[in-house]
N, C-alpha and C. Protein backbone atom coordinates (compact mmCIF):
# COMPACT_ATOMS: atom_id res chain seq x y z
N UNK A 1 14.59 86.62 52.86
CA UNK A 1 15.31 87.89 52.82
C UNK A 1 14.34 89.01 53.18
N UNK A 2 14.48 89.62 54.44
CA UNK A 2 13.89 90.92 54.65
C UNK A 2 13.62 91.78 53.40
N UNK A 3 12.61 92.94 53.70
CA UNK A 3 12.14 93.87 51.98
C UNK A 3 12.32 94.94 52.34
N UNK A 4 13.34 96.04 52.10
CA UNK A 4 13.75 97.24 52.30
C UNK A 4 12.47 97.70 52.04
N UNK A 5 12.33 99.23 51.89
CA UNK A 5 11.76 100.38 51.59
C UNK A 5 12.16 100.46 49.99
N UNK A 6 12.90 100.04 49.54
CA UNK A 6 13.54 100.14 48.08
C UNK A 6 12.75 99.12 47.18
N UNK A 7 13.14 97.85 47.74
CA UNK A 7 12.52 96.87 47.22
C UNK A 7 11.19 97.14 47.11
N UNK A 8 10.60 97.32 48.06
CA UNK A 8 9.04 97.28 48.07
C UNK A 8 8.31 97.90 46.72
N UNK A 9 8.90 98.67 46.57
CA UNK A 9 8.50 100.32 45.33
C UNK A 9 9.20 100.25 44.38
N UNK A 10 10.59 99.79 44.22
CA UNK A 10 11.20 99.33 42.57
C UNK A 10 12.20 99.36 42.69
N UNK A 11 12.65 98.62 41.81
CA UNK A 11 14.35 97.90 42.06
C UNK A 11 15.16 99.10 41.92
N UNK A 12 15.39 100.15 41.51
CA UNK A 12 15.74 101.29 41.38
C UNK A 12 15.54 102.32 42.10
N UNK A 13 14.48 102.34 43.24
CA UNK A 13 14.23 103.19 44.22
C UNK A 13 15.28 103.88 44.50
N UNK A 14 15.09 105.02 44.63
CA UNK A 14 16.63 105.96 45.68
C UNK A 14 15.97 106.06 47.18
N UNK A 15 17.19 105.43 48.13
CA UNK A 15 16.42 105.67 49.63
C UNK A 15 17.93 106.79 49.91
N UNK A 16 17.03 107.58 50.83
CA UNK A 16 17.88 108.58 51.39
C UNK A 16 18.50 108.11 51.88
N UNK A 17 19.75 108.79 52.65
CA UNK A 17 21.13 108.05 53.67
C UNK A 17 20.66 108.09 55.14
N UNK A 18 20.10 109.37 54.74
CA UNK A 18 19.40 109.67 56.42
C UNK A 18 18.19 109.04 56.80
N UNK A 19 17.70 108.19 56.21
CA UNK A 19 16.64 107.30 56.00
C UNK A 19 15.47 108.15 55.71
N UNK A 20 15.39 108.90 54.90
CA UNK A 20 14.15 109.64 54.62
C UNK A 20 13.06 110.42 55.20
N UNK A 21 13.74 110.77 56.74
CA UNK A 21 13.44 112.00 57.58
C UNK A 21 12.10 112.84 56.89
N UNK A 22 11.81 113.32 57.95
CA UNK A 22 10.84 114.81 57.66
C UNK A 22 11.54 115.65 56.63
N UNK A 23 12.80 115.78 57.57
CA UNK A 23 13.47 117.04 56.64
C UNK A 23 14.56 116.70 55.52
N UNK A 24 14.25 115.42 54.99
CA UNK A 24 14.64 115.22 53.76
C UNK A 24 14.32 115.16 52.22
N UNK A 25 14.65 115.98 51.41
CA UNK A 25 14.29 116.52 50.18
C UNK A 25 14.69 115.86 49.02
N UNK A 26 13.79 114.93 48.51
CA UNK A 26 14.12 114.45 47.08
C UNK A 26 14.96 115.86 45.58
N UNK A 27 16.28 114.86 45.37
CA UNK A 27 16.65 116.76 44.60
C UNK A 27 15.70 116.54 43.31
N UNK A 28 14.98 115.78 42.97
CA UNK A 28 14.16 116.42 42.01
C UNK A 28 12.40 116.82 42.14
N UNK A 29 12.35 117.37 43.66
CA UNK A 29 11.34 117.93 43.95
C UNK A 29 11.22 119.92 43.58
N UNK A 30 11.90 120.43 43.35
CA UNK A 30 12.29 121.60 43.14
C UNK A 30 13.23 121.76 42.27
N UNK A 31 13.02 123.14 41.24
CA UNK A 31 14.06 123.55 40.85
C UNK A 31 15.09 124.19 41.07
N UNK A 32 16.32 123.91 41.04
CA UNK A 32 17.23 124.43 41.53
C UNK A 32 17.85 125.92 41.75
N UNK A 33 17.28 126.47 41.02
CA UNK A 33 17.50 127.67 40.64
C UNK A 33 16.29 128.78 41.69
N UNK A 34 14.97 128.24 41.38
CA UNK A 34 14.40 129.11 42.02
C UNK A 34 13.53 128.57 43.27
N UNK A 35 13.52 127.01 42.82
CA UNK A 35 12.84 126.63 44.07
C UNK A 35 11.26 125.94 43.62
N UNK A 36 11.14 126.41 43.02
CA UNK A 36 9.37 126.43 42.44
C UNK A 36 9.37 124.74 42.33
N UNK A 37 8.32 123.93 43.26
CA UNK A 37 8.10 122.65 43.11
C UNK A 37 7.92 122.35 41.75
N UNK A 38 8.54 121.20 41.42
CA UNK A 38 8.51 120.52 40.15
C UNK A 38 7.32 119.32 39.87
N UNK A 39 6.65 119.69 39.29
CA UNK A 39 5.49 118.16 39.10
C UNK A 39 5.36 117.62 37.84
N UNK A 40 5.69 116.61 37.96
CA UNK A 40 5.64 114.82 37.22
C UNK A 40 4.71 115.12 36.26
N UNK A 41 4.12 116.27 35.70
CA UNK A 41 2.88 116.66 35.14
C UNK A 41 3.42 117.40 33.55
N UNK A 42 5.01 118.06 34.49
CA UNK A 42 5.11 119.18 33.49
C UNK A 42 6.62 118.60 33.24
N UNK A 43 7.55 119.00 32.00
CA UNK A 43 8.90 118.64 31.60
C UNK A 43 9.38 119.29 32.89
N UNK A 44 10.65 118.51 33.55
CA UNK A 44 11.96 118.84 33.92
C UNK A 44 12.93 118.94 32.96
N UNK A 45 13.98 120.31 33.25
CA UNK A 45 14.91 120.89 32.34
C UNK A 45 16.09 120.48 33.38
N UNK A 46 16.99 119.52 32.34
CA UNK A 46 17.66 119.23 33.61
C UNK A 46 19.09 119.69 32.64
N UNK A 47 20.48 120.14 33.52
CA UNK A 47 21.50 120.58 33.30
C UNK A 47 22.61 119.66 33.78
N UNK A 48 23.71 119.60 33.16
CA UNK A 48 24.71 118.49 33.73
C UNK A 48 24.23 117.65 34.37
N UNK A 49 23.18 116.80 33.51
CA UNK A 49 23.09 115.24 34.12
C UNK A 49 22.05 115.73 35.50
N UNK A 50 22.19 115.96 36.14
CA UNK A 50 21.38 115.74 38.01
C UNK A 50 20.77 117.09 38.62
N UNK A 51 20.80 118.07 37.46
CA UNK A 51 20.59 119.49 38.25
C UNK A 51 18.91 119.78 37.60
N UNK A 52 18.03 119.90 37.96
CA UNK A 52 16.37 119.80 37.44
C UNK A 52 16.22 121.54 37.78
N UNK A 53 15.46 122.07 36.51
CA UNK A 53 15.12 123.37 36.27
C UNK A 53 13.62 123.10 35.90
N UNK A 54 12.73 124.15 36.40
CA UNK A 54 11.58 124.54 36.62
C UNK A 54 11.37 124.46 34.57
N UNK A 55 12.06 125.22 34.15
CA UNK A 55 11.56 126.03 32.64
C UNK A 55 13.48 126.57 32.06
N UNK A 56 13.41 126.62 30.73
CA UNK A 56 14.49 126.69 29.81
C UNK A 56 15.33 127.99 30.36
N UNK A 57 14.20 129.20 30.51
CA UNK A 57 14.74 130.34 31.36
C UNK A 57 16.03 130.29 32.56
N UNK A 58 15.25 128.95 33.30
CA UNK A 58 15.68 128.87 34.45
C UNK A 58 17.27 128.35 34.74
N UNK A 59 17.16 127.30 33.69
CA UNK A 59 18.47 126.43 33.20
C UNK A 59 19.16 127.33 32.49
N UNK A 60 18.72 127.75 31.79
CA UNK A 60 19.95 128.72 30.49
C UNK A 60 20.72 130.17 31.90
N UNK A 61 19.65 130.71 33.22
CA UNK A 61 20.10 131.69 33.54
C UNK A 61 21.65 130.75 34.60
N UNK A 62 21.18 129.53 34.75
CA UNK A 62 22.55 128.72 36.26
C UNK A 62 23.30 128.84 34.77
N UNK A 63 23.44 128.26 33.46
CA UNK A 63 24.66 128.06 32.03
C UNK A 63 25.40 129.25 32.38
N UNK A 64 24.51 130.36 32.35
CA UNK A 64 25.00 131.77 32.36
C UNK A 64 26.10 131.80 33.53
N UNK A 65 25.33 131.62 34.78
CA UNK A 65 26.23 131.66 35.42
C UNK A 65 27.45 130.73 35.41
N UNK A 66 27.22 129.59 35.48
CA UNK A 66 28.33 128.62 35.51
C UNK A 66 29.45 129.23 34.74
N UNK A 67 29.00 129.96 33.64
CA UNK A 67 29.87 130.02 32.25
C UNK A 67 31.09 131.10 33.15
N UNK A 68 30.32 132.33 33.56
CA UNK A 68 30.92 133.86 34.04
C UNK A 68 31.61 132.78 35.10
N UNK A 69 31.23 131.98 35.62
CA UNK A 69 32.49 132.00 37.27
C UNK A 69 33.58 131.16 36.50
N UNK A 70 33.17 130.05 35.75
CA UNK A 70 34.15 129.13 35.36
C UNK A 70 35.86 130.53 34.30
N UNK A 71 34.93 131.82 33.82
CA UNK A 71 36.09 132.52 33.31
C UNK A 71 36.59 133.32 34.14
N UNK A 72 35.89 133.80 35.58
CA UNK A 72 36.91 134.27 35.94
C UNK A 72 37.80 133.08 36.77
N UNK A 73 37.04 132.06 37.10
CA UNK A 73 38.53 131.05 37.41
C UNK A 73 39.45 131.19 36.28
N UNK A 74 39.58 130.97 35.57
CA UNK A 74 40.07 130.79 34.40
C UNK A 74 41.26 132.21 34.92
N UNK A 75 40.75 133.03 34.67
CA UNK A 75 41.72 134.27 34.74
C UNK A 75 42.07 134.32 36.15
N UNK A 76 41.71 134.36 37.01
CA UNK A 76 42.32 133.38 38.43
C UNK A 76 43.29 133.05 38.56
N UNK A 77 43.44 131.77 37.76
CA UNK A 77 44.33 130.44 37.41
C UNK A 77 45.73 131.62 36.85
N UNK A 78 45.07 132.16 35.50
CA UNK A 78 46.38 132.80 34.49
C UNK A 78 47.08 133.80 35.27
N UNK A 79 45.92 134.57 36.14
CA UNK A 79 46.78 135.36 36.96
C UNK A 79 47.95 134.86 38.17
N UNK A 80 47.67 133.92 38.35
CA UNK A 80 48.32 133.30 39.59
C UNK A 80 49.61 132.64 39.13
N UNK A 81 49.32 132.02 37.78
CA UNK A 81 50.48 131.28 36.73
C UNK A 81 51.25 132.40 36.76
N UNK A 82 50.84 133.44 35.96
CA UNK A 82 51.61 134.92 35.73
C UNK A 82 52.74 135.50 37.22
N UNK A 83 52.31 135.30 38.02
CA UNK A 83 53.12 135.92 39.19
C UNK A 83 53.56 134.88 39.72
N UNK A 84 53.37 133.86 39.79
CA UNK A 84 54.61 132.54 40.08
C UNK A 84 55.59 132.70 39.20
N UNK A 85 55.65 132.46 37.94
CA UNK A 85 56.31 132.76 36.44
C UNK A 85 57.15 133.96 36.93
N UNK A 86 56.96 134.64 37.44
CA UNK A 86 57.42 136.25 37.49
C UNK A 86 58.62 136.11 38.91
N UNK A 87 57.80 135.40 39.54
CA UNK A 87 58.64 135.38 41.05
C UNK A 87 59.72 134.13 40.80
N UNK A 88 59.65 133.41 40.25
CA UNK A 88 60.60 131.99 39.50
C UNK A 88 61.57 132.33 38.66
N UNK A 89 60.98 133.44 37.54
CA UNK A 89 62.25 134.12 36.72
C UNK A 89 62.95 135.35 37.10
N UNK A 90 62.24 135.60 37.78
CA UNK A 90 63.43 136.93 38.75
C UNK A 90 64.37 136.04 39.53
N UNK A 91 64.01 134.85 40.01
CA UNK A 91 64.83 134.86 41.25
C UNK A 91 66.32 133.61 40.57
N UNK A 92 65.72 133.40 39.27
CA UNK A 92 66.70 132.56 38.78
C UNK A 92 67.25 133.25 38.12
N UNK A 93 67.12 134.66 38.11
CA UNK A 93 67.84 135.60 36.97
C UNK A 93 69.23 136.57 38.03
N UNK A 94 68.42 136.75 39.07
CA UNK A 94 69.31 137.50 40.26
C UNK A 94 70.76 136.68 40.22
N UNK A 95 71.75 137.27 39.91
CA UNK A 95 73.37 136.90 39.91
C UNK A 95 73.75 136.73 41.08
N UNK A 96 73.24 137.15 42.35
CA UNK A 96 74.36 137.01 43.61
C UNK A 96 73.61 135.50 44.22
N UNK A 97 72.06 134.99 43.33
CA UNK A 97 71.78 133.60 44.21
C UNK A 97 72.60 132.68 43.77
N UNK A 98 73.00 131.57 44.43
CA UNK A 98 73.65 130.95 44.03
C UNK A 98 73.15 129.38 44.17
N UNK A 99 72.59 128.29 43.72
CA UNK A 99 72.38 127.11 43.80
C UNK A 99 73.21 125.84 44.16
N UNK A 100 72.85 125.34 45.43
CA UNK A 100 74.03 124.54 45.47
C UNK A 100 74.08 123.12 45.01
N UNK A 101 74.88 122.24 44.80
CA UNK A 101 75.40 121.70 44.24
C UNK A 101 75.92 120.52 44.82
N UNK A 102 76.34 119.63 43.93
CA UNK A 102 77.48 118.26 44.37
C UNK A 102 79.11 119.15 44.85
N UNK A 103 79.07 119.51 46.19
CA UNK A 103 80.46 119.65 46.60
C UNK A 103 81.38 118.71 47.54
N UNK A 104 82.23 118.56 46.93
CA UNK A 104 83.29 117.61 48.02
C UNK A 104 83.63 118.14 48.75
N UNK A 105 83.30 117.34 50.35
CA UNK A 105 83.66 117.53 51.39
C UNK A 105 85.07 116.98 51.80
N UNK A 106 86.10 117.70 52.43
CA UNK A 106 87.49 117.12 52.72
C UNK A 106 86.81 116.29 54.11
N UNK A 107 87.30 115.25 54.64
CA UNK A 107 87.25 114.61 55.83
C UNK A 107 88.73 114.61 56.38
């Protein structure tokens, strides 16, 4: 059996898709947030599982953010519910629409 690039270095190796190019970037070479190379020397702060932060600062400021966008989706969402809701009960409330129905046709 031929020996990948994987095999060679550990059964767990991650090989890139692009086969590991020049311009391909291991994501836990940098932190995500600011960039600042990460070294095997010092803790990685990592966030939802796969996201690596430089320092606690760095991670707590993406929480921050994540937190603010995930509410205004949130109010997004309610606003958008709100004026569907609005455009659905007006138009089932209007008396001259009329819904049609099972009607018999004469042949």
């Amino acid at each position: 059996m031929p020996s990948s690039p994987a095999s060679a270095s550990s059964l767990f190796a991650i090989v890139p898709l692009d086969g590991g190019g020049a311009t391909s970037r291991h994501a836990m070479d940098a932190c995500y947030l600011c960039g600042k190379p990460l070294s095997r020397d010092f803790d990685v702060f990592m966030y939802r599982g796969d996201t690596p932060f430089c320092s606690e600062e760095c991670r707590a400021v993406q929480i921050d953010s994540d937190e603010v966008r995930e509410r205004i989706n949130t109010k997004i969402l309610k606003e958008r519910a709100a004026r569907n809701e609005q455009r659905h009960g007006a138009a089932a409330s209007e008396p001259n629409i009329t819904r049609a129905g099972n009607v018999p046709v004469a042949s």
